[in-house]
Protein backbone atom coordinates (compact mmCIF):
# COMPACT_ATOMS: atom_id res chain seq x y z
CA UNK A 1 78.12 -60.44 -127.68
CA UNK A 2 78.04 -63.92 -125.51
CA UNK A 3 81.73 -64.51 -125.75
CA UNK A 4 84.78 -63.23 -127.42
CA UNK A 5 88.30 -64.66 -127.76
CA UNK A 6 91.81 -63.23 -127.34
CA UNK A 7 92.52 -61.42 -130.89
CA UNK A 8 88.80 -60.74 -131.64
CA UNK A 9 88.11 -57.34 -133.52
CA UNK A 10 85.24 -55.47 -131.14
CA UNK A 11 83.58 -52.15 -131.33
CA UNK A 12 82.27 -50.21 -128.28
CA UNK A 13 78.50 -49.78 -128.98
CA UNK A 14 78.80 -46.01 -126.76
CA UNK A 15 81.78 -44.69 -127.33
CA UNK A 16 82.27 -46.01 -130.66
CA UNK A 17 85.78 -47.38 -130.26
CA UNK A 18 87.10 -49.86 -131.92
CA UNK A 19 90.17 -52.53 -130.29
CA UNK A 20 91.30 -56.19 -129.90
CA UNK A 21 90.43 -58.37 -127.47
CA UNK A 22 93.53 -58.81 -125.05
CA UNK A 23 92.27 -61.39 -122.49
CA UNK A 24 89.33 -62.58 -121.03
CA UNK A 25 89.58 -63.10 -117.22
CA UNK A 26 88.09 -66.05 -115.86
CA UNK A 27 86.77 -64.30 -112.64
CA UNK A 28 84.71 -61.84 -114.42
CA UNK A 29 82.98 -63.98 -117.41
CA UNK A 30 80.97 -60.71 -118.28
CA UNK A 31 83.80 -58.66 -118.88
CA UNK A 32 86.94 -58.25 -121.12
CA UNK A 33 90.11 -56.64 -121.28
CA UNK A 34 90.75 -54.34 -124.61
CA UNK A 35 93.70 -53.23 -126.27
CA UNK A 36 92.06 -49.72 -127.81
CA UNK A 37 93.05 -49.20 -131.56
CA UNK A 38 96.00 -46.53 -131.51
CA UNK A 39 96.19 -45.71 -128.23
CA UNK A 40 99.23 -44.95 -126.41
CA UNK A 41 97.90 -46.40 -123.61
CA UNK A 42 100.17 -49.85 -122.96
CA UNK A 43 97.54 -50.93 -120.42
CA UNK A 44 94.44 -52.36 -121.78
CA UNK A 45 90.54 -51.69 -120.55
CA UNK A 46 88.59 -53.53 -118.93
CA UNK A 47 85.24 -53.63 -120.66
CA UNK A 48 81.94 -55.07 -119.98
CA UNK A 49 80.84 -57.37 -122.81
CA UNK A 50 77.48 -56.22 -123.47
CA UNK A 51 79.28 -52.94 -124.10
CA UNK A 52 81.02 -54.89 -127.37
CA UNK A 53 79.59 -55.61 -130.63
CA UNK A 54 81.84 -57.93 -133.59
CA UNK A 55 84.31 -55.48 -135.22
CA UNK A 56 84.31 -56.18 -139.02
């Protein structure tokens, strides 16, 4: 993935994880933070993007 959005689906391409993107920090333009699907983790994960594929 080049570039993902806030609210973009994504799957991890390792761990095979899906989530929604939560933010994308300016500082570090090759990585994201995630909001993992059903976890009860309130703190997302920061995730590099080549790590990411489009969620369908």
């Amino acid at each position: 993935m080049n570039s993902v959005i806030q609210g973009d689906p994504v799957r991890h391409r390792t761990g095979g994880w899906t989530g929604t993107v939560a933010e994308t920090p300016s500082k570090l333009a090759n990585h994201v933070w995630v909001n993992p699907d059903g976890s009860s983790d309130p703190y997302p994960q920061m995730v590099p993007l080549e790590d990411l594929e489009a969620a369908e």
